[in-house]
Protein backbone atom coordinates (compact mmCIF):
# COMPACT_ATOMS: atom_id res chain seq x y z
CA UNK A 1 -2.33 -7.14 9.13
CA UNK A 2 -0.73 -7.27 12.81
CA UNK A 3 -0.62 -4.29 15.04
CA UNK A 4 3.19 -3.77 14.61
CA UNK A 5 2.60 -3.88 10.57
CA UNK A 6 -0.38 -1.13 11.05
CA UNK A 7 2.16 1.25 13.37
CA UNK A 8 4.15 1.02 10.64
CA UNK A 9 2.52 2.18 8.12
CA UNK A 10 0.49 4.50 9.73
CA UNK A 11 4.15 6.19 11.13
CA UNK A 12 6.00 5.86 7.46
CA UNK A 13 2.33 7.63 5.76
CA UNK A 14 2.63 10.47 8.73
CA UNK A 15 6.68 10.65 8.56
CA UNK A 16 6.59 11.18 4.77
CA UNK A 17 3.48 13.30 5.07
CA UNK A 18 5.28 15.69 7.11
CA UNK A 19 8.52 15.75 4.91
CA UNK A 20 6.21 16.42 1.72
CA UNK A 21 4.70 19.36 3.63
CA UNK A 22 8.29 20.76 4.81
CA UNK A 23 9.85 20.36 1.33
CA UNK A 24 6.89 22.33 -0.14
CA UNK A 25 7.26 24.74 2.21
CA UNK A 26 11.12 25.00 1.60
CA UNK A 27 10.07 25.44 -1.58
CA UNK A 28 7.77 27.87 -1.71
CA UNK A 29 9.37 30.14 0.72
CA UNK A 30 13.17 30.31 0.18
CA UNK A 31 13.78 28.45 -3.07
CA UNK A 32 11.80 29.88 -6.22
CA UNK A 33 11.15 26.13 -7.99
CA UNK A 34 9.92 25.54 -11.20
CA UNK A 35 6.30 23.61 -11.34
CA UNK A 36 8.33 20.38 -12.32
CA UNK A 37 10.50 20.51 -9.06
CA UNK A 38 6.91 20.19 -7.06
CA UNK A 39 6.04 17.68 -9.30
CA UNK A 40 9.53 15.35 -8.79
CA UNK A 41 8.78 16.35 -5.34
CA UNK A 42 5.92 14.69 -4.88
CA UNK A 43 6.78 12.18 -6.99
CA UNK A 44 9.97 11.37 -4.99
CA UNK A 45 8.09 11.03 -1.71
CA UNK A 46 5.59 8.88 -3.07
CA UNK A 47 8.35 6.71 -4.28
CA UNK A 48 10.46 6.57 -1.34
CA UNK A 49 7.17 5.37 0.97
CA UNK A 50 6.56 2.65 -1.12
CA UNK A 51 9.82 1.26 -1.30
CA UNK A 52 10.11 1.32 2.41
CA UNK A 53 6.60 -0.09 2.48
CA UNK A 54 7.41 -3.08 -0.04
CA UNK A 55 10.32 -3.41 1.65
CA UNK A 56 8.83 -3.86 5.45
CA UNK A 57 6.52 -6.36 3.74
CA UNK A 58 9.13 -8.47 2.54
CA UNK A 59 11.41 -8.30 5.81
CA UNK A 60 8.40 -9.62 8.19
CA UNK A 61 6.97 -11.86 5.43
CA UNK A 62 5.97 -14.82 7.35
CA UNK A 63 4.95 -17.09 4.62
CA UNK A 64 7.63 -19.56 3.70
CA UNK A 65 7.55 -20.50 7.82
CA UNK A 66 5.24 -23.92 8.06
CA UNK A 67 1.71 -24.06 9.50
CA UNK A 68 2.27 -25.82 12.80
CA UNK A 69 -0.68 -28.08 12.26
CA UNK A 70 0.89 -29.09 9.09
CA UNK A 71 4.20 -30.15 10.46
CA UNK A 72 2.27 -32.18 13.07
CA UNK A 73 0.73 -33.98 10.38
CA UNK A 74 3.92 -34.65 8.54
CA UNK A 75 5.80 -35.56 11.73
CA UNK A 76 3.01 -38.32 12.41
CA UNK A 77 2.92 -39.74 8.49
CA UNK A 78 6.83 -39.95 8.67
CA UNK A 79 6.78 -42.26 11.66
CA UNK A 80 5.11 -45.18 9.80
């Protein structure tokens, strides 16, 4: 895992954290919610961080680009 993929997730868990803590909150103080809205709540966040996450992953995914040594070796065998 790079340093730019660790910010990220490390940001996206603390961003999310604190928007699960303010919708509880919201919740709890001016909007009387049912025990199943916490639930979807949480649920929702949960859901919406890994989607991002998965979706991160597959933007930087670096693993259809060649190994240089690799297309050294291929360049060389071509020649003869």
């Amino acid at each position: 895992m790079s340093k730019k993929d660790a910010a990220f997730t490390l940001g996206l868990s603390i961003l999310m954290g604190v928007l699960w803590v303010a919708g509880e909150v919201v919740m709890g103080v001016w909007f009387a919610v049912p025990r199943a809205g916490h639930i979807f709540w949480f649920c929702l966040i949960v859901g919406v961080t890994l989607i991002a996450s998965v979706w991160h992953a597959m933007v930087v995914d670096d693993s259809d680009r060649k190994d240089p040594k690799r297309e050294k070796y291929e360049k060389k065998t071509r020649k003869k």
